[in-house]
Protein backbone atom coordinates (compact mmCIF):
# COMPACT_ATOMS: atom_id res chain seq x y z
CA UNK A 1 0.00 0.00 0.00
CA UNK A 2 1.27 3.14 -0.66
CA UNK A 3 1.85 6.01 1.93
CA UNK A 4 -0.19 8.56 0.28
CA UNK A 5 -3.00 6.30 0.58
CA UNK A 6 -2.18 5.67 3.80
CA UNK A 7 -2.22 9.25 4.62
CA UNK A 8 -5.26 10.07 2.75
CA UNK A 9 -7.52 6.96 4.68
CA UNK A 10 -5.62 8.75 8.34
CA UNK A 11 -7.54 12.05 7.24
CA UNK A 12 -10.63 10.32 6.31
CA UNK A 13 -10.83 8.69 9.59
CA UNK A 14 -9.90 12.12 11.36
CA UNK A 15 -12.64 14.42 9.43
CA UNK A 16 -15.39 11.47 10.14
CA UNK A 17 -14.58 11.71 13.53
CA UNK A 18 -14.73 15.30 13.82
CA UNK A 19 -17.75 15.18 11.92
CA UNK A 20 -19.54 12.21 14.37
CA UNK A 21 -18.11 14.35 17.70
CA UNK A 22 -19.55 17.57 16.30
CA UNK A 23 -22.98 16.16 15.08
CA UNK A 24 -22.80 14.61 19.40
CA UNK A 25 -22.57 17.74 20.76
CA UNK A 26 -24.96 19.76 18.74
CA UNK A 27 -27.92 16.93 19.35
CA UNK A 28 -26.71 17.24 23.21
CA UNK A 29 -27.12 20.98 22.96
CA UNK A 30 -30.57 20.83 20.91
CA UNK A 31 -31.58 18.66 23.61
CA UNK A 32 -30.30 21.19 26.32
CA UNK A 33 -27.45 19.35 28.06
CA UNK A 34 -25.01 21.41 28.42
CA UNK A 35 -22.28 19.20 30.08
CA UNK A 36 -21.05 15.87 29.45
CA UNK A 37 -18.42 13.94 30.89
CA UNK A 38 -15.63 13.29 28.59
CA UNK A 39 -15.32 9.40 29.71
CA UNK A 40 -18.95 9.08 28.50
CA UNK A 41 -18.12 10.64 25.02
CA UNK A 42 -14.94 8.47 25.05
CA UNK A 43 -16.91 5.91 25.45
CA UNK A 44 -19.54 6.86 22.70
CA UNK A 45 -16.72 6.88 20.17
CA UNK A 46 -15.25 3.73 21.06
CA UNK A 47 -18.48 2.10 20.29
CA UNK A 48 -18.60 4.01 16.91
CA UNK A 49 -15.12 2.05 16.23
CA UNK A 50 -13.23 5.29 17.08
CA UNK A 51 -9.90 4.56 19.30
CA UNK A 52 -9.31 7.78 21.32
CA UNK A 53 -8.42 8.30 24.82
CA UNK A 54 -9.70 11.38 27.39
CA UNK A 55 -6.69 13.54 26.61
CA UNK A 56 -7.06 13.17 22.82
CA UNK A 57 -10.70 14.05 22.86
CA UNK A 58 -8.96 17.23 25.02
CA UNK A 59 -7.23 18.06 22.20
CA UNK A 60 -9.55 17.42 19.46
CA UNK A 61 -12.45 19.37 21.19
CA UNK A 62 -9.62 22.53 22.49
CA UNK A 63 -10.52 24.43 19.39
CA UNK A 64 -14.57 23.33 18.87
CA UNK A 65 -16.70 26.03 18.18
CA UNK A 66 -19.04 23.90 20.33
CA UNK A 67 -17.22 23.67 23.38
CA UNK A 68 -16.90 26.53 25.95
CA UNK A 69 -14.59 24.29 28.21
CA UNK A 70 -13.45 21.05 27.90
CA UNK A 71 -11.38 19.16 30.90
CA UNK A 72 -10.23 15.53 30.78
CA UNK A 73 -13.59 14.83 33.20
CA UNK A 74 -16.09 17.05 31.41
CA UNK A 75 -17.13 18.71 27.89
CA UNK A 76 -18.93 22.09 28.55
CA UNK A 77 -20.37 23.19 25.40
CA UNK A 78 -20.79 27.00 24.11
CA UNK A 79 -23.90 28.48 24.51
CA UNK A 80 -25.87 25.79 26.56
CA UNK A 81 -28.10 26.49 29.63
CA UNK A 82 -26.61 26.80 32.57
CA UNK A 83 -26.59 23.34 34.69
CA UNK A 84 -28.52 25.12 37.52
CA UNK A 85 -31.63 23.37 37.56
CA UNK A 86 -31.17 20.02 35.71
CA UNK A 87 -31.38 17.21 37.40
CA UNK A 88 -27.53 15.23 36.60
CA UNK A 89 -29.20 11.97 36.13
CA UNK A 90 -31.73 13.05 33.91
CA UNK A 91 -29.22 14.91 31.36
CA UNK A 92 -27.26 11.10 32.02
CA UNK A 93 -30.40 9.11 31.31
CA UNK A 94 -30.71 11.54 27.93
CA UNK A 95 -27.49 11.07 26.96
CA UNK A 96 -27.77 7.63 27.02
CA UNK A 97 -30.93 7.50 25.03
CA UNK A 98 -29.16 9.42 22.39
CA UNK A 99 -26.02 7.42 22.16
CA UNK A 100 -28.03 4.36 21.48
CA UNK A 101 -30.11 5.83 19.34
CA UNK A 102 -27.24 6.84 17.30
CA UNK A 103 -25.80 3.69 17.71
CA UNK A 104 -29.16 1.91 16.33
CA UNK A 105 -28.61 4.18 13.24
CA UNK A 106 -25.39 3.37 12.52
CA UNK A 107 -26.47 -0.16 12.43
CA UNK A 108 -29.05 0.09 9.74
């Protein structure tokens, strides 16, 4: 195999995973969650086939338009409501619902 082809399939894999980790965070801030833990995302993409660790994700998400703040325990994203009067587990329980349902997609 050559390496150009090799490189090109690397940035192909990148730009689908920015794509996939963008497309999360806007349905988690249409849905009004505005924080997420960044082991659940890791997790998310490692069931989409992605291999990336907490600190990556740090690094991939440092510039996001989408992200306000983004630690290795949790994702803030830009513009969301303020965590004041949701409930944690029910922002969890959402989450949840949405990765599988994204999941279910990607199945089809």
């Amino acid at each position: 195999m050559k390496i150009s082809s090799l490189l090109s399939e690397n940035a192909n894999y990148n730009a689908q995973m920015r794509n996939d980790i963008n497309a999360y965070l806007v349905r988690l801030k249409a849905n009004d969650i505005g924080t997420v833990g960044t082991d659940m995302m890791v997790d998310e993409l490692t069931d989409m086939g992605y291999s990336v660790t907490p600190e990556s994700l740090v690094d991939i998400l440092s510039n996001s338009k989408y992200v306000s703040k983004v630690t290795v325990d949790t994702i803030d994203l830009a513009g969301a409501p303020s965590g004041g009067n949701n409930d944690k587990e029910k922002d969890r329980e959402t989450v949840k619902k949405l990765a599988v349902k994204t999941a279910n997609k990607r199945i089809k």
